[in-house]
Protein backbone atom coordinates (compact mmCIF):
# COMPACT_ATOMS: atom_id res chain seq x y z
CA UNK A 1 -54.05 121.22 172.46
CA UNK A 2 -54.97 124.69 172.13
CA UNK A 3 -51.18 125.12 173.07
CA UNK A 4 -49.49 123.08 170.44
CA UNK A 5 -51.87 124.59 167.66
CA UNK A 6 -50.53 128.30 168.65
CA UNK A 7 -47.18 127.57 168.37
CA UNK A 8 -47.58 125.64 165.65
CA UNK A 9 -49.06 128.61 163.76
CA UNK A 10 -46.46 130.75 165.85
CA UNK A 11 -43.59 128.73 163.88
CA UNK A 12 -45.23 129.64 160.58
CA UNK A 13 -45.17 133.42 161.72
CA UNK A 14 -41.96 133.20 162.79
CA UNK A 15 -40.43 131.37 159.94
CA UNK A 16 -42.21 134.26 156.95
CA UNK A 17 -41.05 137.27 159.54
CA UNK A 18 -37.22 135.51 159.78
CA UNK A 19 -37.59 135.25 155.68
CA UNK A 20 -38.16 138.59 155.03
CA UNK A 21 -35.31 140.13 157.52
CA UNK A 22 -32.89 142.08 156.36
CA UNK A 23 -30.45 138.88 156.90
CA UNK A 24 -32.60 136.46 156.87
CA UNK A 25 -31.33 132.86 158.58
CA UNK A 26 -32.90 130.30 155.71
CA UNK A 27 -31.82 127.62 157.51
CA UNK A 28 -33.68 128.66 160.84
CA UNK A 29 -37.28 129.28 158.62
CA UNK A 30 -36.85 126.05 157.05
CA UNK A 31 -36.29 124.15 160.56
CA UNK A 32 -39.59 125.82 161.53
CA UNK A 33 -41.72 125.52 158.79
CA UNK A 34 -40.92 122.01 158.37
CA UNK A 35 -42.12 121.12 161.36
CA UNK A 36 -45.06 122.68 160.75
CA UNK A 37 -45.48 121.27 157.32
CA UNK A 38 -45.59 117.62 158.99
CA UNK A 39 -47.65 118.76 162.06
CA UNK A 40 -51.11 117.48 161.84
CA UNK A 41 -52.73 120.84 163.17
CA UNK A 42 -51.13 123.18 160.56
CA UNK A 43 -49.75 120.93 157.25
CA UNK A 44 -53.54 121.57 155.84
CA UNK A 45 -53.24 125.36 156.23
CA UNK A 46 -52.26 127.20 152.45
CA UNK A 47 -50.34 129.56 154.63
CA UNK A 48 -47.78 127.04 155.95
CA UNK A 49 -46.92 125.53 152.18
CA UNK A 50 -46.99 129.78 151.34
CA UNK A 51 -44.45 130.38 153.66
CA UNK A 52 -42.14 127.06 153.05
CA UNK A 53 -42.35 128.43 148.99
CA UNK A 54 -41.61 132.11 150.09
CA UNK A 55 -38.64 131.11 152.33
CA UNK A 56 -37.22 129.67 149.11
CA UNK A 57 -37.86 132.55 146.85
CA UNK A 58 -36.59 135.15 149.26
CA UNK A 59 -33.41 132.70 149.02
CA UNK A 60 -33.54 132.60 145.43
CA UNK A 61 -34.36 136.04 145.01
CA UNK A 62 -31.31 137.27 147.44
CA UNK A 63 -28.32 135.35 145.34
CA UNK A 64 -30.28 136.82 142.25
CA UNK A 65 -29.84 140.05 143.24
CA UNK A 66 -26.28 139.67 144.08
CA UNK A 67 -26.15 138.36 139.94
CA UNK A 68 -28.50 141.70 138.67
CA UNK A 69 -25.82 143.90 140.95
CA UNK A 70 -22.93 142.24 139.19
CA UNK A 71 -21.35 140.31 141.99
CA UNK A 72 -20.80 136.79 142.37
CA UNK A 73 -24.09 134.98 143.52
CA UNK A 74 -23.95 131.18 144.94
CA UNK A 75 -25.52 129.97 141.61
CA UNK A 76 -26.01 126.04 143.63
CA UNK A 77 -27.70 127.60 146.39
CA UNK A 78 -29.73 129.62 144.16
CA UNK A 79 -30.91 127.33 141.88
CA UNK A 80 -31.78 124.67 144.37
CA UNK A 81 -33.13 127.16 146.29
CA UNK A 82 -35.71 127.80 142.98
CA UNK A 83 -36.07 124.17 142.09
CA UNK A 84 -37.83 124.05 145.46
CA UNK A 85 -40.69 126.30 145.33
CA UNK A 86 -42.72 124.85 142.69
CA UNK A 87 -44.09 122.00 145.14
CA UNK A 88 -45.22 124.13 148.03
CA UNK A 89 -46.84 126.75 146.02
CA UNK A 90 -49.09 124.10 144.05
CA UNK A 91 -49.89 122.74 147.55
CA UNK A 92 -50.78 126.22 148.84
CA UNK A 93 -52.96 126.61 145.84
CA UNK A 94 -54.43 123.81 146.11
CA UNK A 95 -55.60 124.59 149.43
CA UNK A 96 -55.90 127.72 149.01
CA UNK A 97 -59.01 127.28 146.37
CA UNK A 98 -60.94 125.38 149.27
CA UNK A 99 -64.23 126.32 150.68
CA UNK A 100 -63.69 128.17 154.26
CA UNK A 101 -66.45 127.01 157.24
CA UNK A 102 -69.10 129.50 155.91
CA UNK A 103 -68.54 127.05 151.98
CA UNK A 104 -66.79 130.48 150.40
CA UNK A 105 -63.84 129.98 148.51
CA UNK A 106 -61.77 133.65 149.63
CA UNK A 107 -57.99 132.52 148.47
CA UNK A 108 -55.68 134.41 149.99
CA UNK A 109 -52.49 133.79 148.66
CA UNK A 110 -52.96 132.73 144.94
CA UNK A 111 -52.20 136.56 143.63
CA UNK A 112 -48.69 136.84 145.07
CA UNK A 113 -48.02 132.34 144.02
CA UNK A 114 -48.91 133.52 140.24
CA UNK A 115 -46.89 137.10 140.49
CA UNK A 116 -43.72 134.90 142.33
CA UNK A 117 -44.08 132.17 139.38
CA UNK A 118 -44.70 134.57 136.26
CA UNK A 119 -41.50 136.48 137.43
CA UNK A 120 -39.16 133.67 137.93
CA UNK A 121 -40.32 131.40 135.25
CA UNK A 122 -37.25 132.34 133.03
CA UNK A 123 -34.52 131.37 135.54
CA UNK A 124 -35.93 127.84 135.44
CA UNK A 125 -34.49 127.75 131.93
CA UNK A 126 -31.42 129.43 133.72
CA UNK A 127 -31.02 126.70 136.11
CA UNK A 128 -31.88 123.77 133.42
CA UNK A 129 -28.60 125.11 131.46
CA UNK A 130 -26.76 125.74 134.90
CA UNK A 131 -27.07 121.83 135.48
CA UNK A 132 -26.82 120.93 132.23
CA UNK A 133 -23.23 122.78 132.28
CA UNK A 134 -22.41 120.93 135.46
CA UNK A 135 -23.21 117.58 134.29
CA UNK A 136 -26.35 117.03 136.62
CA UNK A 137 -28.47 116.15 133.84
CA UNK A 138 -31.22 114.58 136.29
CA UNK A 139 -31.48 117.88 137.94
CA UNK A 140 -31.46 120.03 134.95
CA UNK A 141 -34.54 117.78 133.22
CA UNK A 142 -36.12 118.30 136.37
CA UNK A 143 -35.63 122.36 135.84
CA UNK A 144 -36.83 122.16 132.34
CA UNK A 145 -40.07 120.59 133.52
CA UNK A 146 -40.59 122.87 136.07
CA UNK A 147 -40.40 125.35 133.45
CA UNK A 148 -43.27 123.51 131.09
CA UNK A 149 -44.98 122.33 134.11
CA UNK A 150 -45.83 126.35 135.11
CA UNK A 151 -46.43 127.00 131.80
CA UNK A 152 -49.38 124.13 131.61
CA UNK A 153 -50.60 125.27 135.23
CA UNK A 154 -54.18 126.07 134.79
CA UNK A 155 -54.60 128.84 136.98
CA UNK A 156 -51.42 130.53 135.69
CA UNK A 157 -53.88 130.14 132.39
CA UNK A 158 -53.35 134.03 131.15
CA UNK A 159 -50.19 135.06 132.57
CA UNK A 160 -47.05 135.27 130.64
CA UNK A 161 -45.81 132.59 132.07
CA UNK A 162 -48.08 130.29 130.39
CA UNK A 163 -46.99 132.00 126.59
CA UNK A 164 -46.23 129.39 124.20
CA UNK A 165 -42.82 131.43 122.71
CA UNK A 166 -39.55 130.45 121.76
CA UNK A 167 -38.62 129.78 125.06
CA UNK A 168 -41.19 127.36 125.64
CA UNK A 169 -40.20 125.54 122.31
CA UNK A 170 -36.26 125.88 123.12
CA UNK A 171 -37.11 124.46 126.78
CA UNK A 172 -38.91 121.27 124.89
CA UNK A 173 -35.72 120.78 123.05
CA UNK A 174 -33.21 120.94 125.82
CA UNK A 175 -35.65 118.69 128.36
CA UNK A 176 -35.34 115.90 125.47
CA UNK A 177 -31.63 116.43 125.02
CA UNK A 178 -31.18 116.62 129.01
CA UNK A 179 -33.24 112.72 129.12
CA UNK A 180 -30.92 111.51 126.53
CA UNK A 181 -28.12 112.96 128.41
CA UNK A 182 -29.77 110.62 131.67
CA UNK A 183 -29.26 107.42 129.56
CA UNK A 184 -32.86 107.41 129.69
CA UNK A 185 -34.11 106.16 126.86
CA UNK A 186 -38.37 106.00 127.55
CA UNK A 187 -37.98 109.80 128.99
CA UNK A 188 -35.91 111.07 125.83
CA UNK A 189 -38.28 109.13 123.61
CA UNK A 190 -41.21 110.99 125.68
CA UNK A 191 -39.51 114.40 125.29
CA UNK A 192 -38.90 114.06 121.91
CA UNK A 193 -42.45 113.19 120.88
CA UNK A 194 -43.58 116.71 123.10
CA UNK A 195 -40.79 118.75 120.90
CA UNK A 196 -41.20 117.26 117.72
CA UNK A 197 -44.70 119.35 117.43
CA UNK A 198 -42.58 122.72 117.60
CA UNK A 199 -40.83 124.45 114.87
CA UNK A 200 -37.84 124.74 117.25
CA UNK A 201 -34.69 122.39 115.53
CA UNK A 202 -37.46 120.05 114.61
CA UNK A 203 -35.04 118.24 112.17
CA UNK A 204 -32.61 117.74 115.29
CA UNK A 205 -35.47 116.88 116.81
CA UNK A 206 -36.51 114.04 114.24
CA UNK A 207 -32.53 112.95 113.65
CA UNK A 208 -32.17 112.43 117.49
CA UNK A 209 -35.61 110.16 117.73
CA UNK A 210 -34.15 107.96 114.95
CA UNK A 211 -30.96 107.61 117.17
CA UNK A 212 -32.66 106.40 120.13
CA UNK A 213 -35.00 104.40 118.88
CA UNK A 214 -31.98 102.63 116.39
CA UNK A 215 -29.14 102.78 118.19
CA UNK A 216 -30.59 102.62 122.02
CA UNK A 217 -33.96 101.13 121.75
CA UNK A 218 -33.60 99.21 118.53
CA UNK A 219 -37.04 99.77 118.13
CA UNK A 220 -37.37 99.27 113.82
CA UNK A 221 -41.05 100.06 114.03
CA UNK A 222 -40.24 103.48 115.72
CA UNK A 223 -37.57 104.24 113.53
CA UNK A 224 -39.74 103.66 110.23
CA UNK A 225 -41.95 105.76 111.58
CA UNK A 226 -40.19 108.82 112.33
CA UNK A 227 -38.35 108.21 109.27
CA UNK A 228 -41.53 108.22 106.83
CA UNK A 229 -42.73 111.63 108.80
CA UNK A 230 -39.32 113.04 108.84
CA UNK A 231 -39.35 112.59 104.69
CA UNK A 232 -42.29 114.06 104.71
CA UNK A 233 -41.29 117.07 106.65
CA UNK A 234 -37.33 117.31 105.03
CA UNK A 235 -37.89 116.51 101.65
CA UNK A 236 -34.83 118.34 100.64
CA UNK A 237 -32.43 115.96 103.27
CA UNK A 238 -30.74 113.04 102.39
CA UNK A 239 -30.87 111.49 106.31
CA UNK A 240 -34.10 110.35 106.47
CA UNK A 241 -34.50 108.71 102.73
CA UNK A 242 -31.00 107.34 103.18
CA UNK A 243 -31.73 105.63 106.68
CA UNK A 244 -35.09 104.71 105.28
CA UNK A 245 -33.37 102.83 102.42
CA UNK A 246 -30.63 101.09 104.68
CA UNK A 247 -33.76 100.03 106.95
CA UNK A 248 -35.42 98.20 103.46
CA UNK A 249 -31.88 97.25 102.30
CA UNK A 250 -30.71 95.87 105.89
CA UNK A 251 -34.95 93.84 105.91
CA UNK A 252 -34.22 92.87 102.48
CA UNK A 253 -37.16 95.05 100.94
CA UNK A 254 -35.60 95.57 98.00
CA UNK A 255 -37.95 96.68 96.09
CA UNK A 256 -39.02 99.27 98.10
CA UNK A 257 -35.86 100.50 98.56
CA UNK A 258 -35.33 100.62 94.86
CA UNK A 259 -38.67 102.57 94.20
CA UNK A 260 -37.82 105.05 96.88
CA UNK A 261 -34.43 106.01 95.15
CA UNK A 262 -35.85 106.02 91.96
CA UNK A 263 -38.84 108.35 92.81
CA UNK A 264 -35.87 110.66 95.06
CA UNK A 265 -33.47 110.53 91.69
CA UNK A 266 -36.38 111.76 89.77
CA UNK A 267 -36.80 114.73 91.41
CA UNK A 268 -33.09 115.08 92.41
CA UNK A 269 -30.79 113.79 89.40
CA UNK A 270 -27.55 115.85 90.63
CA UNK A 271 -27.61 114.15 93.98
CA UNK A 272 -24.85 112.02 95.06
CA UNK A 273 -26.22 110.95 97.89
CA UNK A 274 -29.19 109.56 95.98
CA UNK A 275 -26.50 107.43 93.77
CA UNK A 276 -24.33 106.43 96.40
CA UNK A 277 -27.14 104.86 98.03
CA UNK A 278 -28.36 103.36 94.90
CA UNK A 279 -24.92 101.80 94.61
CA UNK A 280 -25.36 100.48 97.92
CA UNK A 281 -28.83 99.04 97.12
CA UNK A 282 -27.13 97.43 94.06
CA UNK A 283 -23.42 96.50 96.13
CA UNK A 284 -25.61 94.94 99.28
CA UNK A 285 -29.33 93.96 98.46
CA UNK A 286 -29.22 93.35 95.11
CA UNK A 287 -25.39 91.70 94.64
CA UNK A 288 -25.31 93.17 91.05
CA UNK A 289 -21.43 94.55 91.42
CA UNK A 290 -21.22 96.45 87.43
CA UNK A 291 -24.95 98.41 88.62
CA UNK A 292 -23.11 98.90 91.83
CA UNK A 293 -20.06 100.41 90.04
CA UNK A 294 -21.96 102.84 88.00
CA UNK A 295 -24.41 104.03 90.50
CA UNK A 296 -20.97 104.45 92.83
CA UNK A 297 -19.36 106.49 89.53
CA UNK A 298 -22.50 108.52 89.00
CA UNK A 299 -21.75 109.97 92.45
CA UNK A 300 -18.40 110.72 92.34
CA UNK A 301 -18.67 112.42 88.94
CA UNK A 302 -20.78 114.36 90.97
CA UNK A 303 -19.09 114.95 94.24
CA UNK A 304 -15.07 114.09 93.19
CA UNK A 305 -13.85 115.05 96.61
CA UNK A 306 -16.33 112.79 98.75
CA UNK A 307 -14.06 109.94 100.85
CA UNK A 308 -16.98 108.08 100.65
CA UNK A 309 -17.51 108.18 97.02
CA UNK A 310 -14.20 107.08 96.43
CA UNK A 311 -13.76 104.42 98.59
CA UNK A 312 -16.66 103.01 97.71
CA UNK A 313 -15.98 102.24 94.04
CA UNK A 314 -12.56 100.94 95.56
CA UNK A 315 -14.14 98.35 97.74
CA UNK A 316 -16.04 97.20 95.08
CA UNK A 317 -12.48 96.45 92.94
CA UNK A 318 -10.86 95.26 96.28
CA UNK A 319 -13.45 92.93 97.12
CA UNK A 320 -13.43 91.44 93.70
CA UNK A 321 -9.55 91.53 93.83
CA UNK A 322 -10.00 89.12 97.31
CA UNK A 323 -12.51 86.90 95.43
CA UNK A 324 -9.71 86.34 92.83
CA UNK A 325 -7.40 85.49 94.88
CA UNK A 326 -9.01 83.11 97.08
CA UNK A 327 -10.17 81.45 94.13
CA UNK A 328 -6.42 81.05 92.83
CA UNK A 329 -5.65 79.73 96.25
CA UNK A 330 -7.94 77.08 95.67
CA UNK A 331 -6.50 75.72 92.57
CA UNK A 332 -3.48 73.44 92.26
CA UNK A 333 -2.36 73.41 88.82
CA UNK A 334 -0.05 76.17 88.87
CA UNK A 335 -0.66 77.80 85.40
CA UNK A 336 -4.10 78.33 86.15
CA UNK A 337 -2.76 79.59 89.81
CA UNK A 338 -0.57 82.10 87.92
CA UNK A 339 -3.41 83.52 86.10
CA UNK A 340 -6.16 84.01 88.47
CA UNK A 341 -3.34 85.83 90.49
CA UNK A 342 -2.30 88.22 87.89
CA UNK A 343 -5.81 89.26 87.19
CA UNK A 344 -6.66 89.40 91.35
CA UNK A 345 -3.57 91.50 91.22
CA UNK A 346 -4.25 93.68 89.03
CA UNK A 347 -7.96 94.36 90.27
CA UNK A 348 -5.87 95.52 93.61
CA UNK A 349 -4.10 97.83 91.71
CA UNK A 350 -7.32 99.36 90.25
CA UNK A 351 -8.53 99.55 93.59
CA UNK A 352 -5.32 101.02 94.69
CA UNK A 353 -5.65 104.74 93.85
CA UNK A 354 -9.19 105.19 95.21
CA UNK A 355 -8.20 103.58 98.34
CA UNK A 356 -5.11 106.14 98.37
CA UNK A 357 -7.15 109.01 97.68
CA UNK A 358 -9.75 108.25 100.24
CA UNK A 359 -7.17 107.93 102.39
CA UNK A 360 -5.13 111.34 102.07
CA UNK A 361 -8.65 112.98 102.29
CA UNK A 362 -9.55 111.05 105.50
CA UNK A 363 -6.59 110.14 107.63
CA UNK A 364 -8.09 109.05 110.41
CA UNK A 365 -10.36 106.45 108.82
CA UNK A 366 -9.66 102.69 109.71
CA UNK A 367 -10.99 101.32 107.53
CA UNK A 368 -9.49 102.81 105.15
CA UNK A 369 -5.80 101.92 106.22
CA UNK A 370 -7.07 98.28 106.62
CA UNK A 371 -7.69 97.98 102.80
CA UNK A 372 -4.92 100.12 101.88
CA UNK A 373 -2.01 97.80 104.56
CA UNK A 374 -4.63 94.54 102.61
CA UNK A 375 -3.68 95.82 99.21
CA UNK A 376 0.12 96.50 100.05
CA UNK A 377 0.75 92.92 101.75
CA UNK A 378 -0.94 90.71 98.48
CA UNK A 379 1.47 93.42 95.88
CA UNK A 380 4.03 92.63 98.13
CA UNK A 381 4.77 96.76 98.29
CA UNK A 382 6.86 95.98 101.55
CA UNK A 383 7.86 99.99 102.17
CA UNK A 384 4.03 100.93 102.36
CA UNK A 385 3.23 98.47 104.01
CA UNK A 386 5.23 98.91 106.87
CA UNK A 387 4.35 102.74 106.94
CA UNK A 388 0.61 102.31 106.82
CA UNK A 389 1.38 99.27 109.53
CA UNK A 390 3.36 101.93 111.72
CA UNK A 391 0.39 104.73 111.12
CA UNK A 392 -1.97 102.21 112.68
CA UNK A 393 -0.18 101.74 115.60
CA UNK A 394 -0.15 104.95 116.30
């Protein structure tokens, strides 16, 4: 027994003295300190997870040095060779803090695992961005954590590594954006709740939460609630009090939606925004079409060049232009056909223009050409319609 326990320990030895050579052969120290990280005589000793932590350092540290001399390091093997100390050095401190046979606690090895992680813990931000680049977005959350993880550490409590500074904030940010990256929606919403406390893109911050938890998670309670505190935090934007009105609009709280906008116009009466979503209130919720038409007006006196403007208050003459003519489709004395046609007509051709307009300004809209070939087929304007036909098959 006595034996297997010396060359147990004698693995450990050898494994730190082949680690710090002047070509070290990493793959030799790991063989050997893994076996003594699973043998039952040494895997409780701080030294062995100290050595298995400084075998990947010296790694780390070697292809890092090859980067700080400007030549090409192995930035895979470096990183991964970072990503792996963080384990074995909390297990060496953790063991490292217990009482010896006389009850003393006399760590020996706690000084150089703080010095090792206050030096490096910049390159974990590094690696996070190295994996991020290579489309590893598992592994670069994992790096991000690591990075927030020694930051939180109690006994690196102190150190600069534990500094609450931009980089801390910026590594908050990028760990939520890596989770959402991961299609993993519970982590991202996790993340986000941790960054949103920062100053650091907060309102990026706020405007991705709303995604996940509408588009992904379609959570409404979540989104209502990060959209009441991201009003309160961005008075000035129009995202949050317009998504907050579609989400009354959309639940048919109309009234609430309606004091919102009135409240926002009050304090903003040059917005467009503010009347375009009024006009949507009035188009959608409240089915009050001339209210609609103003509110729509009101914001593109305000903002001419807007596609959106202008296609709105188009959709609102198409769609009454459709409603004509279905009605005149329904009727079979022909007089009466003729003149709900005319006047379905010529609500088209008021619709025309803005539908034109919005169209030149945004070519690549859809939806858009689809009311535009619409309006071509029922004038019976055969030449644009086939070019607006052959632009959407493009």
């Amino acid at each position: 027994m006595t034996t297997v326990v010396f060359g147990q320990k004698k693995a450990v030895s050898d494994a730190e003295r082949i680690a710090k050579d002047s070509k070290p052969d990493f793959n030799e120290a790991r063989a050997l300190i893994k076996g003594a990280m699973e043998n039952a005589e040494t895997k409780d000793d701080a030294k062995t997870w100290y050595v298995a932590g400084l075998i990947e350092d010296t790694q780390f540290s070697t292809e890092n040095m090859k980067q700080i001399l400007g030549q090409k390091p192995d930035e895979a093997v470096m990183y991964e060779a970072l990503g792996n100390i963080l384990p074995y050095f909390k297990e060496s401190y953790r063991l490292d803090q217990l009482p010896n046979e006389k009850g003393k606690v006399k760590p020996k090895y706690t000084k150089n695992i703080k010095g090792t992680l206050n030096a490096n813990i910049l390159y974990y931000l590094n690696g996070g961005a190295y994996f991020f680049d290579q489309r590893n977005y598992k592994r670069a959350h994992d790096f991000f954590e690591q990075y927030l993880e020694i930051a939180d550490l109690p006994f690196m409590k102190g150190e600069k590594a534990a500094a609450r500074d931009s980089n801390f904030m910026i590594v908050q940010f990028y760990a939520a954006i890596a989770a959402m990256q991961m299609d993993n929606p519970q982590q991202a919403i996790k993340d986000l709740n941790r960054a949103k406390g920062t100053d650091y893109r907060r309102f990026d911050v706020y405007q991705s939460l709303c995604y996940v938890y509408d588009q992904v998670l379609k959570d409404t309670v979540g989104l209502e609630k990060t959209l009441e505190e991201g009003m309160k935090l961005f008075p000035d934007s129009s995202y949050f009090l317009n998504n907050m009105i579609n989400v009354y609009i959309s639940t048919k709280r109309n009234e609430q939606a309606m004091q919102l906008l009135n409240t926002a116009i009050s304090k903003s009466p040059n917005n467009p925004q503010l009347y375009f979503a009024l006009g949507s209130l009035y188009e959608v919720g409240l089915k009050d079409e001339a209210k609609a038409e103003e509110a729509y007006k009101k914001a593109l006196d305000l903002d001419p060049e807007n596609p959106s403007n202008i296609f709105s208050v188009g959709r609102l003459y198409f769609n009454q232009g459709v409603s004509l003519l279905d009605k005149a489709n329904s009727l079979n004395d022909q007089n009466q056909y003729k003149a709900e046609k005319a006047k379905a007509e010529a609500m088209l051709r008021k619709a025309l223009p803005f539908f034109e307009k919005a169209h030149k300004l945004k070519p690549e809209e859809r939806e858009y050409m689809i009311g535009l070939r619409g309006i071509y087929y029922n004038l019976s304007m055969n030449k644009e319609f086939d070019a607006i036909n052959a632009e959407m098959s493009k």
